[in-house]
Each structure stands twice: as C-alpha cells, then as structure tokens.
Protein backbone atom coordinates (compact mmCIF):
# COMPACT_ATOMS: atom_id res chain seq x y z
CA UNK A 1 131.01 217.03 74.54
CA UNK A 2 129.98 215.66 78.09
CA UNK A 3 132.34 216.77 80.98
CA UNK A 4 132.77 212.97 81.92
CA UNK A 5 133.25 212.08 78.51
CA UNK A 6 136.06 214.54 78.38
CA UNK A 7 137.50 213.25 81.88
CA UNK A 8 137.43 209.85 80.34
CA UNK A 9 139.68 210.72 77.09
CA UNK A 10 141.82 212.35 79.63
CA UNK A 11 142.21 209.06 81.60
CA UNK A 12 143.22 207.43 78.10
CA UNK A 13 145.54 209.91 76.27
CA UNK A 14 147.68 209.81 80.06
CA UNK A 15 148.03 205.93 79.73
CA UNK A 16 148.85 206.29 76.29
CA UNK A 17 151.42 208.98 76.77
CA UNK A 18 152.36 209.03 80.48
CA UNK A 19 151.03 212.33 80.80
CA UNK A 20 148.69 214.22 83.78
CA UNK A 21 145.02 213.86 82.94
CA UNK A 22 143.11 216.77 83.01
CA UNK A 23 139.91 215.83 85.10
CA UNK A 24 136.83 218.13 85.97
CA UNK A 25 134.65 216.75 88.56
CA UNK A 26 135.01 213.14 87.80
CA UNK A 27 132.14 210.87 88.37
CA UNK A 28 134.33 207.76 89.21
CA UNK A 29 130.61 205.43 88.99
CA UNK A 30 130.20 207.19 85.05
CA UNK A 31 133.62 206.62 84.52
CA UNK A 32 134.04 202.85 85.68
CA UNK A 33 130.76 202.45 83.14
CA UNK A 34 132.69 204.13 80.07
CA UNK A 35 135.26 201.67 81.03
CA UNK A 36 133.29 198.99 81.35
CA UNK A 37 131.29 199.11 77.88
CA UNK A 38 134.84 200.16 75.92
CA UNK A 39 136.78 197.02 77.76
CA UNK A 40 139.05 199.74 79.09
CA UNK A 41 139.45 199.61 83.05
CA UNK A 42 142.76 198.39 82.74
CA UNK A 43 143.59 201.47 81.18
CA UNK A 44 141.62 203.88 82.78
CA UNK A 45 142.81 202.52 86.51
CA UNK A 46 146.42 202.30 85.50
CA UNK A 47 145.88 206.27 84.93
CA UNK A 48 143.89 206.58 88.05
CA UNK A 49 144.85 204.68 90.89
CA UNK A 50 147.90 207.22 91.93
CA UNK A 51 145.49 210.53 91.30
CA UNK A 52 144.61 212.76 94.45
CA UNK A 53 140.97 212.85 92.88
CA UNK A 54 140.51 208.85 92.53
CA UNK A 55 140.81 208.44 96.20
CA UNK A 56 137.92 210.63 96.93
CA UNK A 57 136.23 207.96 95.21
CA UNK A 58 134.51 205.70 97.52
CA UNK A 59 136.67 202.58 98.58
CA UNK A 60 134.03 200.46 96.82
CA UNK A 61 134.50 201.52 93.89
CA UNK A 62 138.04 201.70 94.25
CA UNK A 63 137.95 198.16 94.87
CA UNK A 64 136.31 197.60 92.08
CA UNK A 65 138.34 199.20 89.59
CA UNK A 66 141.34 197.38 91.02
CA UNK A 67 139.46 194.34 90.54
CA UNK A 68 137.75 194.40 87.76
CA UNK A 69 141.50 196.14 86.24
CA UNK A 70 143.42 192.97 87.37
CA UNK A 71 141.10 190.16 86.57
CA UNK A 72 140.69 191.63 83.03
CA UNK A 73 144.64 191.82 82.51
CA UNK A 74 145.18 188.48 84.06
CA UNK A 75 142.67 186.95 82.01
CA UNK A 76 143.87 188.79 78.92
CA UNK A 77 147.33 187.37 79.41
CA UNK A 78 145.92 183.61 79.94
CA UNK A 79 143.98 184.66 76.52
CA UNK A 80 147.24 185.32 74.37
CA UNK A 81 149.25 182.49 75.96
CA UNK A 82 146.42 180.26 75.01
CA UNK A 83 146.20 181.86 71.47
CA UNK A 84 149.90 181.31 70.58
CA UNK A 85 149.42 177.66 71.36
CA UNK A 86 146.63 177.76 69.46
CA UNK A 87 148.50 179.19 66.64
CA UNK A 88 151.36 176.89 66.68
CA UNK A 89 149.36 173.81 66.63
CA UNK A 90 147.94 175.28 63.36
CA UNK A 91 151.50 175.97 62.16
CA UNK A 92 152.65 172.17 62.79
CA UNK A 93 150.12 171.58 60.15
CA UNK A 94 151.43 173.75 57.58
CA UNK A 95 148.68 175.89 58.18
CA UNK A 96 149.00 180.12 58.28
CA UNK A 97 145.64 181.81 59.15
CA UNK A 98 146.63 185.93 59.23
CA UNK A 99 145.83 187.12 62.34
CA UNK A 100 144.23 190.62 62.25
CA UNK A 101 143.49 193.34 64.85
CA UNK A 102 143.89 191.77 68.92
CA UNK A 103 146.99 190.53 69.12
CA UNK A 104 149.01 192.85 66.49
CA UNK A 105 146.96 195.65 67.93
CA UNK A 106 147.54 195.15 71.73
CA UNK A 107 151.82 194.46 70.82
CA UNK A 108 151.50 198.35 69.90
CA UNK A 109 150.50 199.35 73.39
CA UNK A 110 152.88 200.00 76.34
CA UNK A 111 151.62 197.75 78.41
CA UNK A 112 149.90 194.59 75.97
CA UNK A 113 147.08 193.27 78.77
CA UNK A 114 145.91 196.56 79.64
CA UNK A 115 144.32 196.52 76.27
CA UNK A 116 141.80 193.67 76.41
CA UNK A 117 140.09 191.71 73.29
CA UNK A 118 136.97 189.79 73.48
CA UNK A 119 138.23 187.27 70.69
CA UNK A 120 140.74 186.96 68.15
CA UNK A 121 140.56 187.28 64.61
CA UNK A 122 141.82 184.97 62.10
CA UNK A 123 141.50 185.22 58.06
CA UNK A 124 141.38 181.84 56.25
CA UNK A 125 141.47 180.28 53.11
CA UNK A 126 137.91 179.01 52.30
CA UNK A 127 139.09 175.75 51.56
CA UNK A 128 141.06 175.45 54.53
CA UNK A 129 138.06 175.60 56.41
CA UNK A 130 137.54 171.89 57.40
CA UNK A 131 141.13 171.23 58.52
CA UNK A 132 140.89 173.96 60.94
CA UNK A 133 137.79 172.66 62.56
CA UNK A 134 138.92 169.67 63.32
CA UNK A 135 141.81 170.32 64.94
CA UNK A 136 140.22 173.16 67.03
CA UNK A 137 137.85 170.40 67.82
CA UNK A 138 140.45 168.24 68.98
CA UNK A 139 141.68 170.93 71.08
CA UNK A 140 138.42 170.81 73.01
CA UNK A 141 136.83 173.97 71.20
CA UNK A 142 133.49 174.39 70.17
CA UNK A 143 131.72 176.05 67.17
CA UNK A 144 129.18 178.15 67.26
CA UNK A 145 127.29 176.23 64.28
CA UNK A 146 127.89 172.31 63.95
CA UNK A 147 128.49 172.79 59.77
CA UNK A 148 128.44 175.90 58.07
CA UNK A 149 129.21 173.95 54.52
CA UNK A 150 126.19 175.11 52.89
CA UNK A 151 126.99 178.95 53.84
CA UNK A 152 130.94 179.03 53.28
CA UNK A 153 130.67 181.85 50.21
CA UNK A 154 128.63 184.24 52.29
CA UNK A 155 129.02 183.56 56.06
CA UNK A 156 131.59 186.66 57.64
CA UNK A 157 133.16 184.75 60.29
CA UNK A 158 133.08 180.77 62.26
CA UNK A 159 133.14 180.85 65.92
CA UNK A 160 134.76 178.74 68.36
CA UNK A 161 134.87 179.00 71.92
CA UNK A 162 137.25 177.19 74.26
CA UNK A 163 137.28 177.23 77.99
CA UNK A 164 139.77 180.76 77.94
CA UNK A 165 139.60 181.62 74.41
CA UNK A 166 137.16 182.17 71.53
CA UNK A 167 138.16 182.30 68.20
CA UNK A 168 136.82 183.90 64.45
CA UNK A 169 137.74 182.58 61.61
CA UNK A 170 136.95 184.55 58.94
CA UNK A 171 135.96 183.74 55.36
CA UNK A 172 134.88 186.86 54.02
CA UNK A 173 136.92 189.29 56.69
CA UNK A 174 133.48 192.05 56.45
CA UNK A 175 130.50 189.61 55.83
CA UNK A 176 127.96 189.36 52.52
CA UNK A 177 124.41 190.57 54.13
CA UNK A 178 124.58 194.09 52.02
CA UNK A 179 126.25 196.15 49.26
CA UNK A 180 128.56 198.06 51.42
CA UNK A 181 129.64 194.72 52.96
CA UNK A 182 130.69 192.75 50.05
CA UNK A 183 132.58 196.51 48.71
CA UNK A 184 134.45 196.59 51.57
CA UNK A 185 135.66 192.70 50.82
CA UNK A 186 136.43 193.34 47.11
CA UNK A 187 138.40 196.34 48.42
CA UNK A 188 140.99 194.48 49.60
CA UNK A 189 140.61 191.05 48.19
CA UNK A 190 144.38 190.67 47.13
CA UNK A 191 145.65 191.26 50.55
CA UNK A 192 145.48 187.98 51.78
CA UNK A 193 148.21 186.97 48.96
CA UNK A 194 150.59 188.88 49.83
CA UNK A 195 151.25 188.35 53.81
CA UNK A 196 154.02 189.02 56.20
CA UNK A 197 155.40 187.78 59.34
CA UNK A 198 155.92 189.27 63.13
CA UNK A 199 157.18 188.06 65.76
CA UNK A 200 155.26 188.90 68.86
CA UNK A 201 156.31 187.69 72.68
CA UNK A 202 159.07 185.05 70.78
CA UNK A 203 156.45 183.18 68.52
CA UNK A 204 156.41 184.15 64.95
CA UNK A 205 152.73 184.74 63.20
CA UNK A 206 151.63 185.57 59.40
CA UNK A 207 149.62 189.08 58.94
CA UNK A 208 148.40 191.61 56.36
CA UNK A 209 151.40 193.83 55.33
CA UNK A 210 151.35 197.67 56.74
CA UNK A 211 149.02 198.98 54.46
CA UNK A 212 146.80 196.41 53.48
CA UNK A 213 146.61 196.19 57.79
CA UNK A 214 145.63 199.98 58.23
CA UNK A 215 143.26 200.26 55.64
CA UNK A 216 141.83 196.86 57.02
CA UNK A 217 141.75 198.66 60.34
CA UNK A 218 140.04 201.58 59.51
CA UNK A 219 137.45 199.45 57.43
CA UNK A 220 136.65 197.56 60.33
CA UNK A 221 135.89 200.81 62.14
CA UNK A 222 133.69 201.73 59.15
CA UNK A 223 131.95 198.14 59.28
CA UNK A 224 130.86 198.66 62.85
CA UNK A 225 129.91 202.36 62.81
CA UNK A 226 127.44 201.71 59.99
CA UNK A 227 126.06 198.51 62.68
CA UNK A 228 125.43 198.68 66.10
CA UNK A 229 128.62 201.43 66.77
CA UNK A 230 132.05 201.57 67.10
CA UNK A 231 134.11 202.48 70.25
CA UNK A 232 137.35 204.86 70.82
CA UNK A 233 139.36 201.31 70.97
CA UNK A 234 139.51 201.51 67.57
CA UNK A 235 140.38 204.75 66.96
CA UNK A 236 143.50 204.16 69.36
CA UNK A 237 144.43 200.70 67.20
CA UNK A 238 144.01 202.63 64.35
CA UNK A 239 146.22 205.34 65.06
CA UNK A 240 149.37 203.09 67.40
CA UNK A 241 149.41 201.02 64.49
CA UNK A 242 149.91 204.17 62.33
CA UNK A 243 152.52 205.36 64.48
CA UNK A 244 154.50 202.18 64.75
CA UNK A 245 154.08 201.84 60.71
CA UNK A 246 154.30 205.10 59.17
CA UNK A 247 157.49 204.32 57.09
CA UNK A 248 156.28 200.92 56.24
CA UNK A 249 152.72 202.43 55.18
CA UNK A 250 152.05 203.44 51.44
CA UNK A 251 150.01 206.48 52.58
CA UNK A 252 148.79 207.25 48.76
CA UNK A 253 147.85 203.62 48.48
CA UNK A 254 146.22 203.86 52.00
CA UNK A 255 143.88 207.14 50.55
CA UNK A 256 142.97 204.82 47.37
CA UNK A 257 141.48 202.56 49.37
CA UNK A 258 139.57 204.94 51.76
CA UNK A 259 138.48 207.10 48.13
CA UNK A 260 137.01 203.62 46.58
CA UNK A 261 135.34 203.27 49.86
CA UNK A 262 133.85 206.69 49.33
CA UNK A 263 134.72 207.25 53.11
CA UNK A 264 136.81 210.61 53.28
CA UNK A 265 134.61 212.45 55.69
CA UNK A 266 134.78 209.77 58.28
CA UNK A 267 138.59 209.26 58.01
CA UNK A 268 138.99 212.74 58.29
CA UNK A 269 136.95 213.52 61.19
CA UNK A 270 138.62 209.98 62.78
CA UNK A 271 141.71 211.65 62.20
CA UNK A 272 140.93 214.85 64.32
CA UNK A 273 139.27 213.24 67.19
CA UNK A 274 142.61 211.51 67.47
CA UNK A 275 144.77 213.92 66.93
CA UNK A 276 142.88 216.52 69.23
CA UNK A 277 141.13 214.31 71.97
CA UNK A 278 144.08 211.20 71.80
CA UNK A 279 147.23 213.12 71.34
CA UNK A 280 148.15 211.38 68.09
CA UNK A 281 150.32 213.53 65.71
CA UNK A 282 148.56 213.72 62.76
CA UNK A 283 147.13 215.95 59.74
CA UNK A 284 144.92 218.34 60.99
CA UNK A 285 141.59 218.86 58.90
CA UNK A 286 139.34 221.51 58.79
CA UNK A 287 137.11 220.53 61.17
CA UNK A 288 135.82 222.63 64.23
CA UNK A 289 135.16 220.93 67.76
CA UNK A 290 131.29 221.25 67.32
CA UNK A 291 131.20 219.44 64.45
CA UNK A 292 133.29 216.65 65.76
CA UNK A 293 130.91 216.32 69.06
CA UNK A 294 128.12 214.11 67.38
CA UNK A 295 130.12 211.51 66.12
CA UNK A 296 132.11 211.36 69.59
CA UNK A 297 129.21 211.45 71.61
CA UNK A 298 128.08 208.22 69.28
CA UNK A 299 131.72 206.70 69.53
CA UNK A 300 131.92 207.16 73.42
CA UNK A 301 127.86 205.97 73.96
CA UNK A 302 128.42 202.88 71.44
CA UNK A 303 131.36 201.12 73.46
CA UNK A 304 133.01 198.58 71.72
CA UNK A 305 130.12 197.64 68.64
CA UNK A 306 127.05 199.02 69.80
CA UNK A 307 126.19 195.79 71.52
CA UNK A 308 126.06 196.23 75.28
CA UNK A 309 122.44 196.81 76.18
CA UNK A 310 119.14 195.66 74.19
CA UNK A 311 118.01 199.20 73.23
CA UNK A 312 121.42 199.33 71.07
CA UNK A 313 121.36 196.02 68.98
CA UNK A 314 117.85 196.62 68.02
CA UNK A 315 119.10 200.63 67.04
CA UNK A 316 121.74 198.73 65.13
CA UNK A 317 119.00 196.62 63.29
CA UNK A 318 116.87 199.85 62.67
CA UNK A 319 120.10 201.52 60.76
CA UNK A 320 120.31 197.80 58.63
CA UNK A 321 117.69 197.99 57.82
CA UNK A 322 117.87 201.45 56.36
CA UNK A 323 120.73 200.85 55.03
CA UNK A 324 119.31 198.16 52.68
CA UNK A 325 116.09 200.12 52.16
CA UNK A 326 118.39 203.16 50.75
CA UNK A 327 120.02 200.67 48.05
CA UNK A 328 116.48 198.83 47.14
CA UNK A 329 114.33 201.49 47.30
CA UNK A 330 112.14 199.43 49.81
CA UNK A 331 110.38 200.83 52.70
CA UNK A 332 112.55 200.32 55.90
CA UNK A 333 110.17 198.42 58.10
CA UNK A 334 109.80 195.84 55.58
CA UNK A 335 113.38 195.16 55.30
CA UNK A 336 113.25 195.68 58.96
CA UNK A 337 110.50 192.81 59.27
CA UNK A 338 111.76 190.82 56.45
CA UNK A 339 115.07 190.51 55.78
CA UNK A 340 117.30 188.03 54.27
CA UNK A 341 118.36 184.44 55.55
CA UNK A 342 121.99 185.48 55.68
CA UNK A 343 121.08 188.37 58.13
CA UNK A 344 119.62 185.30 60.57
CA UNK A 345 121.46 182.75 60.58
CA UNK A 346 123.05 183.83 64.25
CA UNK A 347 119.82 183.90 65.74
CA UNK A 348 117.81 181.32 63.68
CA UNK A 349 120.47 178.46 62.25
CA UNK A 350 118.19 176.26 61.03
CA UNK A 351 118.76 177.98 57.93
CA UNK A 352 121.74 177.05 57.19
CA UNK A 353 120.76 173.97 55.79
CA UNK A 354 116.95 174.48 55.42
CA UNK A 355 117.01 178.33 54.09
CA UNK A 356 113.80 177.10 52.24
CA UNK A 357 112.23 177.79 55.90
CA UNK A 358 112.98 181.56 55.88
CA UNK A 359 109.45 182.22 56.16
CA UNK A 360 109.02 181.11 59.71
CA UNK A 361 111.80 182.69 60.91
CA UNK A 362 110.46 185.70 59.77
CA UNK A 363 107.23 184.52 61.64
CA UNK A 364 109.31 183.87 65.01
CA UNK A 365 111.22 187.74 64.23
CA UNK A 366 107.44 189.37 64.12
CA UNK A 367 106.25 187.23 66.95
CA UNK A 368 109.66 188.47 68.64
CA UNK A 369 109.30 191.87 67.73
CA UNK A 370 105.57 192.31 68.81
CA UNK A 371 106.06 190.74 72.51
CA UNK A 372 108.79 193.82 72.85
CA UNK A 373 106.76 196.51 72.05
CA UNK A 374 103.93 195.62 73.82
CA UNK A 375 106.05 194.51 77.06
CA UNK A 376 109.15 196.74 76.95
CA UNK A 377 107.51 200.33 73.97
CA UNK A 378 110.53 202.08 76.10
CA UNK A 379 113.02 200.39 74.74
CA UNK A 380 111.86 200.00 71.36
CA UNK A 381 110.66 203.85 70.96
CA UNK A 382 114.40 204.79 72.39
CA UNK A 383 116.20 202.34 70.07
CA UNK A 384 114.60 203.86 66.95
CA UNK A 385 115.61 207.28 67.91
CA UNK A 386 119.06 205.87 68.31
CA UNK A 387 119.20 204.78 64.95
CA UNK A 388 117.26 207.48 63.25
CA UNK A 389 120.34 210.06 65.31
CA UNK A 390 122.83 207.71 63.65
CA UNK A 391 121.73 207.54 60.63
CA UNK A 392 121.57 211.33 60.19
CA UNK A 393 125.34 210.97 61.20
CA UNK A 394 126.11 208.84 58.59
CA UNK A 395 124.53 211.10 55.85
CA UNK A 396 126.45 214.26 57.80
CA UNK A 397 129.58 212.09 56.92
CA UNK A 398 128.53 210.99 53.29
CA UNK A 399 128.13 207.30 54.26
CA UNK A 400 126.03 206.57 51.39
CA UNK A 401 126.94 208.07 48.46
C-alpha cells in the first residue's frame, strides 16, 4: 500500500474513533487530493488541524483545508435541512419514499456534516412517479429529463436538482442496463414492502429495515466497484451502520443475500480492510495484507464512483463493456462501440421517446470516441489499462461466476 494512502486511513480511523493517527511523512497536497475525490476533508481536517505535523504544512494549504472543511459542512447542513422539508412536503401528501444511504448513513457518524453526500436517495413506487414530480416541480426543482414515461420499467434513478439540493428517485434502486444489474434488484425486491421508520434530527422518515438496509448497502458498493469504482466512504457506511445494527441485523439472512449474489470474496476482503485499516471489530478472514493491497489501492484511486477525472469514466465504460461481452459472448469493443439505448439515455435523451434513433447515437459515440483518441491517445491508452487492472480484480474476487 502507498505510504500516503496509509497516512490517509490513519487520518480517518482517528475521526472515527478519537484516536492518534499514525502519519509517516505526510504529503498534506496528496492528502487534501484523497480528500477531495472521497468528499472527505471534513473528516480528514477535523483529525488534522490540532497535529504538530499539519502545521508544517504550508499556511496555504492550511487555509484551504479549513476552507474547503467548513464550506463542505456548512453546505451539507443547508443540504439535510432542505431535505427534511423536502420530505415532509411529500409526507403531507400521504406519500413515503424510503430514503436509503445519505441521510441514515451520515446519523451514524459522530459528527453528521463531516460526512458529506452529493445527493440523496429515495426509493419509489413506480406508480407514484408522477405525483412526486409535480410537487418537486412546484418546489422549484428541476429534472434531469422532462418525461421519462416511456422508460419507467428500466430507468435506475430520476434526477432533480434544486438550488441546494439534488434528489434520486429511484425506480429500480440498481438500474436494468445488464444481468448483474437487474440480479441485484430481484435480490431484494420484497424489501420495499416491508419498511420502517427513524427518527433523525426530530423529523420522522420511512427506510429499509436493518437487514434488508445492510445488504442494500453492501450491494451498492458491489454496483459501483463493478462501474467506474467505489470509494472507502462506503466501506465506513457499511460497517457504522453494522455497528449501530448488529442486534437488529439477521446476519444468516444478511449471508443469503451476499451467497445469491455470488459475492463472498468481496465481502470478505471488505470486511478485513475494515477491520484492519478502519478499526471496525469484525470477523477476521484469512486474508494476508498483500492480497488486500490491489483492491485498496483501486478503492483509495477510485474516490467516491470512479467518476472524478475523464481517464476514469471511460475505464468504467471499458469494464461495461466487458462485463456484457462476458455474458453474450460478444467481442468487447463492439459492445464497447455499440451498446444498448438504456446505457445512453444520460448522454443522448432523445431516446427516450425516439429509441428507434439508436443508430445515430451510436454514430455521435464513434464520432465521440475517435476525436479522443486522436486528440487526447493518453488518456484513452491509460483508461484501458485502468479497466483491463480492474477487471483482473474482479475475476481475483470471483465477480463473475
């Protein structure tokens, strides 16, 4: 593992805990990145600012973490006073969307706005779809696509954006565009039945129960690390919601889920990196350091999803598209080059309604695809090495069996 990588899992197990990190020659500069790309610089000045080794730092940079560390929790507190209201306007209605991940994830952490979200995620009743567009319209929100009618049984999520807040409502909670997808849905398609309620900050809102919530967790995790990349957010989420659960969680129920899913490696190895690098208590697998390195090294590169810099979304399409070559024993650049309309409706939503037109959005993609490798071969010859390394990860963790 890279020493900075190291000094930044330090910085993060002593916020969690309250502990002394254990830092080796910190680069402050490759530290405020980590932060930066894994929405963590609350967290990783809150550890910081009182260390004898952060003021060597220049007083730039420490500037800048204190900065960037109290817009970010400012704006993340604006964020959840704007979601309750949100959510209580949806309530008046008789409406009860099941709010997953953000909000119930950041009420686990000591300190709620040091943990930042990027949206929050709501789970909906198909059918309910229209009611809640129109009154998040009336709130002055706007959606990402004007109707998505013609795409309700496949589309993942519906965005809309307000002037603090955006929103996803999802449909089907991990998308349609492959096999593995529309698995992970059936996996737990019961859990929206049977919901509960929390009550976070005085205002009460409607979840998954405890186990259908941490197996939806760690399914998320698996739905980004076979995209783009997942970050070591997760991993935390994962394992404070575990910790706050445990007595509530039906662990054998919980391993059901994650055998149907065929994912035992990953859990396993997810397990160790936070029991060993996080300070989690939990099982301990037999898995050595070395072996653990790869996958870290890919968490800690990834950030959040995989989606910070151009190189890694087009790695992220490489690995679709060999994912989907794999299960239709089709040559990966032609999935690559042609794939289906549900995989482009966020870039080319014309085909919502008009998916008859498919073929000239696959024109635009080559057209799109040709211009980068003749302007920018760098960036395409580095993002295909990305995704070839990640998809040998996945096979090292029995991804696609």
């Amino acid at each position: 593992m890279k020493q900075q990588h190291s000094n930044f899992l330090s910085l993060i197990r002593s916020c969690l805990w309250e502990t002394e990190p254990n830092l080796t020659s910190p680069d402050w500069e490759g530290i405020y990145e980590l932060g930066r790309i894994h929405n963590l610089i609350p967290m990783i000045y809150e550890a910081a600012r009182l260390l004898p080794a952060f003021s060597e730092a220049s007083q730039d940079l420490q500037t800048k973490f204190m900065e960037t560390a109290v817009y970010q929790s400012t704006s993340q507190f604006m964020k959840t006073q704007e979601f309750f209201t949100v959510y209580e306007k949806f309530a008046e209605t008789g409406l009860h969307p099941l709010v997953l991940k953000g909000l119930v994830c950041r009420s686990l952490y000591r300190q709620p706005d040091l943990r930042g979200s990027g949206d929050e995620d709501l789970w909906i009743q198909k059918e309910d779809w229209q009611t809640y567009d129109k009154i998040l319209r009336d709130l002055g929100y706007h959606p990402k696509f004007e109707d998505i009618t013609p795409i309700l049984d496949t589309i993942q999520e519906a965005h809309y954006t307000g002037p603090l807040l955006t929103l996803e409502l999802h449909i089907n909670p991990f998308g349609t565009e492959n096999h593995i997808r529309r698995h992970m849905n059936r996996v737990l398609q019961d859990a929206q039945k049977d919901s509960i309620t929390l009550t976070i900050e005085g205002h009460t809102i409607h979840t998954l129960k405890p186990t259908d919530h941490y197996l939806f967790l760690f399914i998320h995790l698996c739905k980004h690390f076979l995209g783009g990349g997942v970050g070591i957010r997760q991993i935390m989420d994962l394992f404070l919601f575990r910790q706050t659960w445990e007595k509530e969680i039906d662990q054998e129920l919980f391993e059901e889920g994650v055998k149907e899913l065929q994912e035992e490696s990953l859990y396993q190895a997810v397990v160790e990196i936070g029991r060993r690098y996080l300070g989690f208590e939990l099982p301990s697998f037999p898995i050595s350091g070395q072996e653990l390195d790869g996958l870290l090294d890919d968490l800690l590169e990834s950030g959040c999803f995989g989606n910070t810099s151009r190189f890694q979304r087009l790695s992220s399409t490489y690995v679709a598209s060999g994912i989907a070559a794999r299960r239709k024993s089709r040559g990966s650049l032609r999935v690559l080059l042609f794939p289906p309309a549900s995989s482009l409706y966020h870039r080319y939503s014309f085909l919502i309604k008009k998916p008859w037109l498919l073929p000239l959005a696959w024109c635009f993609r080559l057209g799109r695809f040709s211009k980068e490798a003749l302007t920018t071969p760098a960036t395409v010859i580095r993002s295909i090495k990305r995704g070839r390394r990640r998809m040998k990860l996945m096979d090292k963790y029995r991804m696609f069996r």
